[in-house]
N, C-alpha and C. Protein backbone atom coordinates (compact mmCIF):
# COMPACT_ATOMS: atom_id res chain seq x y z
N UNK A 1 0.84 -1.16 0.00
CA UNK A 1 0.00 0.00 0.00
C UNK A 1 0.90 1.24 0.00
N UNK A 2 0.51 2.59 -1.04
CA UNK A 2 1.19 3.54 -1.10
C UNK A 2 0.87 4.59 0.23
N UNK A 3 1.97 5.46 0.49
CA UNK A 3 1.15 6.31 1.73
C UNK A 3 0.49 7.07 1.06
N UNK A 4 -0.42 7.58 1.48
CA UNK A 4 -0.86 9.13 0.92
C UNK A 4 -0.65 10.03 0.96
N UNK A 5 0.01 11.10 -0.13
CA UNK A 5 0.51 12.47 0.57
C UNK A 5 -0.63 13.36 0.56
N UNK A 6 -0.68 13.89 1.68
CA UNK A 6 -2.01 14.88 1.47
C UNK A 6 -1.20 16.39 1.01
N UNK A 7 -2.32 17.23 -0.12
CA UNK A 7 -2.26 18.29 -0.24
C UNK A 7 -1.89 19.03 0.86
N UNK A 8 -0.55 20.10 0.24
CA UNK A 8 -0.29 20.95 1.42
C UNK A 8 -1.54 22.26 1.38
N UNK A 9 -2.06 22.11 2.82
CA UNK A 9 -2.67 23.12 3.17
C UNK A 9 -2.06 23.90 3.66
N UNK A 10 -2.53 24.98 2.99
CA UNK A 10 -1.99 26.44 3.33
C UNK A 10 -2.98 27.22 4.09
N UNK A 11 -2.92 27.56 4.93
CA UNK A 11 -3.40 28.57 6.31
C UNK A 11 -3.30 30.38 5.54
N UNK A 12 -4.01 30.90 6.39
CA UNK A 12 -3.30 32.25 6.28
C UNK A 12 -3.77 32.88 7.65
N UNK A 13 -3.02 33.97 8.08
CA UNK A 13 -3.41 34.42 9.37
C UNK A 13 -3.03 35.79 9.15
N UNK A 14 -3.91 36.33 9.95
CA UNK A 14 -4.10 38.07 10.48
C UNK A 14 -3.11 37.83 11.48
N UNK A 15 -2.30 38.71 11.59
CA UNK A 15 -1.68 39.49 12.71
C UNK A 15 -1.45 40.97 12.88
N UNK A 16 -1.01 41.59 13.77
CA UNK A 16 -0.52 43.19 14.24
C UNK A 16 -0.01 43.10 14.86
N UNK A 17 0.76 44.54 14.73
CA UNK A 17 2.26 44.44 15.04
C UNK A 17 2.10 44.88 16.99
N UNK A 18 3.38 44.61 17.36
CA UNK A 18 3.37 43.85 18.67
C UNK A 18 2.62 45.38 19.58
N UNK A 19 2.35 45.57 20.74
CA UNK A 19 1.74 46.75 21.15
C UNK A 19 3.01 47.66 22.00
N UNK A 20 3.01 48.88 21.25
CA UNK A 20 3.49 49.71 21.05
C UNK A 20 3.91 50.52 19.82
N UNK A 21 2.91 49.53 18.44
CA UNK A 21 2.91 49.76 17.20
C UNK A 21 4.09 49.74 16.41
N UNK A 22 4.68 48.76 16.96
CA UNK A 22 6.11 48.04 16.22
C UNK A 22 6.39 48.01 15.34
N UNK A 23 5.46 48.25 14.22
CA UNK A 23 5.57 48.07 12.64
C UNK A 23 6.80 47.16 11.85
N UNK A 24 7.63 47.61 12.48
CA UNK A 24 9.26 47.35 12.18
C UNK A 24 9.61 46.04 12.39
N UNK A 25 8.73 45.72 13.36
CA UNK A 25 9.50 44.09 14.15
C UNK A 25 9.23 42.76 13.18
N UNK A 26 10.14 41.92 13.78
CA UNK A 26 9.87 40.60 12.53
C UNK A 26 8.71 40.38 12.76
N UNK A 27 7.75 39.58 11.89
CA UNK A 27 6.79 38.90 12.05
C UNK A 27 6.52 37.97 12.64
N UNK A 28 7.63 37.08 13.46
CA UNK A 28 7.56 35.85 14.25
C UNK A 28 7.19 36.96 16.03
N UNK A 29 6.88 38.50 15.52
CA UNK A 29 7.09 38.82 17.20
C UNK A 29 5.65 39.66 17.49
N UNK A 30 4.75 39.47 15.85
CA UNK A 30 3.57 39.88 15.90
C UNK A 30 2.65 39.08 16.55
N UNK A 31 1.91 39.84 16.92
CA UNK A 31 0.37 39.23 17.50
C UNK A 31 -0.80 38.32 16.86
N UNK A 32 -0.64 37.08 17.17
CA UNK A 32 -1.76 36.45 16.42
C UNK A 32 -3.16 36.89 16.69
N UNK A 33 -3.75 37.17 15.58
CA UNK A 33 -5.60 37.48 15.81
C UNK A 33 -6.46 36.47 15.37
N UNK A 34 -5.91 35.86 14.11
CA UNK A 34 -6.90 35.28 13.78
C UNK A 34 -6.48 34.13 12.32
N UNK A 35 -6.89 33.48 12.21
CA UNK A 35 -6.59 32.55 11.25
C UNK A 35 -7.72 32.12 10.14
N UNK A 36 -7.59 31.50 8.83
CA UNK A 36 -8.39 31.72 7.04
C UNK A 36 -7.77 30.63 6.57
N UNK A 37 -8.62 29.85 6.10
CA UNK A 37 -8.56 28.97 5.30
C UNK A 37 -8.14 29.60 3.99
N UNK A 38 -8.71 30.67 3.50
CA UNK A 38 -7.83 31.21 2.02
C UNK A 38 -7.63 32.32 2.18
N UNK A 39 -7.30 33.06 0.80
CA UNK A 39 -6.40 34.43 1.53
C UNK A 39 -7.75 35.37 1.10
N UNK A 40 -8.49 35.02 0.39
CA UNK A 40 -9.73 36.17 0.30
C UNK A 40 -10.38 36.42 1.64
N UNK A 41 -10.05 35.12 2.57
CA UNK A 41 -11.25 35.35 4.11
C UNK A 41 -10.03 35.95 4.44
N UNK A 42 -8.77 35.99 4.70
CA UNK A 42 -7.63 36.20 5.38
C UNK A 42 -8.04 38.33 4.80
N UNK A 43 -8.05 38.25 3.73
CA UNK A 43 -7.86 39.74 3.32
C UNK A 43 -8.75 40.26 3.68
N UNK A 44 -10.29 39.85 3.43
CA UNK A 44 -11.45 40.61 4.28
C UNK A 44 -11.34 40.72 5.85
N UNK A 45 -10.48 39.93 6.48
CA UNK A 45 -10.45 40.33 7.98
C UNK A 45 -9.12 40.79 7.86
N UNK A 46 -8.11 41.30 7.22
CA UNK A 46 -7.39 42.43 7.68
C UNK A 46 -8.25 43.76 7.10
N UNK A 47 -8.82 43.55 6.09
CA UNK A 47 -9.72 45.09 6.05
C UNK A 47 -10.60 45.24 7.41
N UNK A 48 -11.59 44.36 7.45
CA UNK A 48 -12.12 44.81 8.72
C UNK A 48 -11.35 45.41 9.72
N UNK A 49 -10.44 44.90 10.19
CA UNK A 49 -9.45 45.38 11.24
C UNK A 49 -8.71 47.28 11.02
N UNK A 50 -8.39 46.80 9.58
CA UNK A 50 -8.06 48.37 8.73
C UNK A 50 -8.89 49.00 9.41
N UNK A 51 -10.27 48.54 8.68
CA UNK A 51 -11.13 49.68 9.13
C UNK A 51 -11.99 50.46 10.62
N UNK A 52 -11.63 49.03 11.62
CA UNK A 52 -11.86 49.15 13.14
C UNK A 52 -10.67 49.93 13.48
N UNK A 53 -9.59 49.80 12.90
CA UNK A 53 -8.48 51.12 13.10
C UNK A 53 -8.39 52.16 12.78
N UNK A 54 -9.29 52.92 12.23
CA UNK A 54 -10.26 53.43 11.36
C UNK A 54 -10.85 54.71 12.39
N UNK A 55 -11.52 54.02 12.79
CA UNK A 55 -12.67 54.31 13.66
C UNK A 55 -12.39 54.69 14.76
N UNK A 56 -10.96 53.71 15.16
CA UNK A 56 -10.60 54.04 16.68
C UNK A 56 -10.44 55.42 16.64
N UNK A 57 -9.12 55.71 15.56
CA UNK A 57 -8.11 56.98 15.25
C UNK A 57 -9.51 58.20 15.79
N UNK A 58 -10.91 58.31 14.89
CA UNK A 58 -11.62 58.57 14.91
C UNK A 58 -12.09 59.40 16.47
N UNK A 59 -12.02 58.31 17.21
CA UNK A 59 -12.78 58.83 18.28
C UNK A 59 -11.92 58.87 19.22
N UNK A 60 -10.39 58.91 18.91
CA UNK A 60 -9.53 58.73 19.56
C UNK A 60 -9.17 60.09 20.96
N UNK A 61 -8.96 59.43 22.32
CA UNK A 61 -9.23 60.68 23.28
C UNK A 61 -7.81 60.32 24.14
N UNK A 62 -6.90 58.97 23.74
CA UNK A 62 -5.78 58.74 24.47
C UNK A 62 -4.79 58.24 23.69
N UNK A 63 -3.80 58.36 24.07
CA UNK A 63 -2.33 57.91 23.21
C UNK A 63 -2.96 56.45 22.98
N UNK A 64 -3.10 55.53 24.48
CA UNK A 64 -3.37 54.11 23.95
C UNK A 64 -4.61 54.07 22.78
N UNK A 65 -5.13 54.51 23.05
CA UNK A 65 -6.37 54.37 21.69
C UNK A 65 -5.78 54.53 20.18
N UNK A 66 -5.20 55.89 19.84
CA UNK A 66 -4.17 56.17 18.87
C UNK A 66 -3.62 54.75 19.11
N UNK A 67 -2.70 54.35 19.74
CA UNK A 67 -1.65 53.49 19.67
C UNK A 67 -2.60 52.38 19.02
N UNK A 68 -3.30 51.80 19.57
CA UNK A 68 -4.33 50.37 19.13
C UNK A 68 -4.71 50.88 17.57
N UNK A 69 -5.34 52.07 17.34
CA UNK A 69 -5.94 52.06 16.30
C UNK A 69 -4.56 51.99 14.64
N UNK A 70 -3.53 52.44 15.33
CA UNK A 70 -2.54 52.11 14.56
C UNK A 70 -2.23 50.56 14.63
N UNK A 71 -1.75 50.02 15.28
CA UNK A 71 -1.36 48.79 15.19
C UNK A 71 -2.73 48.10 14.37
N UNK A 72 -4.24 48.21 14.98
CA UNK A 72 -5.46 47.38 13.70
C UNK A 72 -5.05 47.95 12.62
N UNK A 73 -4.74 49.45 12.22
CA UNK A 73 -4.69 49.69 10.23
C UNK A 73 -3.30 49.01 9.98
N UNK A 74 -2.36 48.54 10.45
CA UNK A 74 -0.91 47.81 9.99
C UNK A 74 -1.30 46.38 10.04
N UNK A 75 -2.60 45.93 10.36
CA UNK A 75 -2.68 44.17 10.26
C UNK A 75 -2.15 43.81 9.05
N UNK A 76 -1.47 42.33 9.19
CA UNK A 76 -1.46 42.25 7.70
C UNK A 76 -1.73 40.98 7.38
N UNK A 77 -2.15 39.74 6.64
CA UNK A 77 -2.92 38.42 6.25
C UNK A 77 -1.39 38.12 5.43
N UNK A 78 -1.09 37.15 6.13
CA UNK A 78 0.26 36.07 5.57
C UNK A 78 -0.29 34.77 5.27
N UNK A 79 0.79 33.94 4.57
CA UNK A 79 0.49 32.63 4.44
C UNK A 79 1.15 32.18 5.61
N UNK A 80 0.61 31.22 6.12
CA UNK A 80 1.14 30.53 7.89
C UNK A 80 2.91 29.53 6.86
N UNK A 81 3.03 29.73 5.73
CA UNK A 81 4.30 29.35 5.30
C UNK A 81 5.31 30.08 5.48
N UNK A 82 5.20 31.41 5.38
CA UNK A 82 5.56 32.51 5.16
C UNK A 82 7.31 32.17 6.16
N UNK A 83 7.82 32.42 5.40
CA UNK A 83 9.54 32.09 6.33
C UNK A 83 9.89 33.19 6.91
N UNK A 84 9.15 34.43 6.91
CA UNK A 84 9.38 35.39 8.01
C UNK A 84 8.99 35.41 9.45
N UNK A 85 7.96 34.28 9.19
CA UNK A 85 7.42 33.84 10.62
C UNK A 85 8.31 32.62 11.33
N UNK A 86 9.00 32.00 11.03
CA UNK A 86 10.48 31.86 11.60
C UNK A 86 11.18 31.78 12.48
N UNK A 87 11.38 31.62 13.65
CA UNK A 87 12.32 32.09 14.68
C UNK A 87 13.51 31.72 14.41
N UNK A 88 14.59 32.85 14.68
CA UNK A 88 16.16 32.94 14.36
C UNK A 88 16.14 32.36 15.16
């Protein structure tokens, strides 16, 4: 009997950058939010997030609020392959 190789599934996941709006930092040091079977669900929930960062900026009355609402508009939807996610 042959084994079976199963199709590689590919993941994709939302993250943001670590809190203090890190932008800069590797991606193995971002925040997991959320995880997509493909990258169209993966891309509609970093827009949502865009746009809840959006909103914060909006009604924004404290640095931390600013701060959050930046880090939701920098989400960004990777493939869970992605070799930036990595640890050196």
């Amino acid at each position: 009997m042959k084994p079976l190789h199963a199709a590689a599934l590919v993941g994709w996941l939302l993250l943001i950058p670590p809190t203090g709006g890190k932008e800069g930092e590797p991606l193995n040091r971002w925040q997991f939010v959320n995880d997509f079977r493909t990258e169209s669900g993966g891309q509609a929930g970093r827009q949502k997030y865009h746009d809840d960062g959006v909103a914060l900026m909006n009604i924004a009355r404290s640095k931390t609020t600013t701060d959050e609402g930046r880090r939701f508009m920098s989400a960004s939807c990777i493939s869970d392959e992605d070799r930036r996610l990595q640890r050196n």
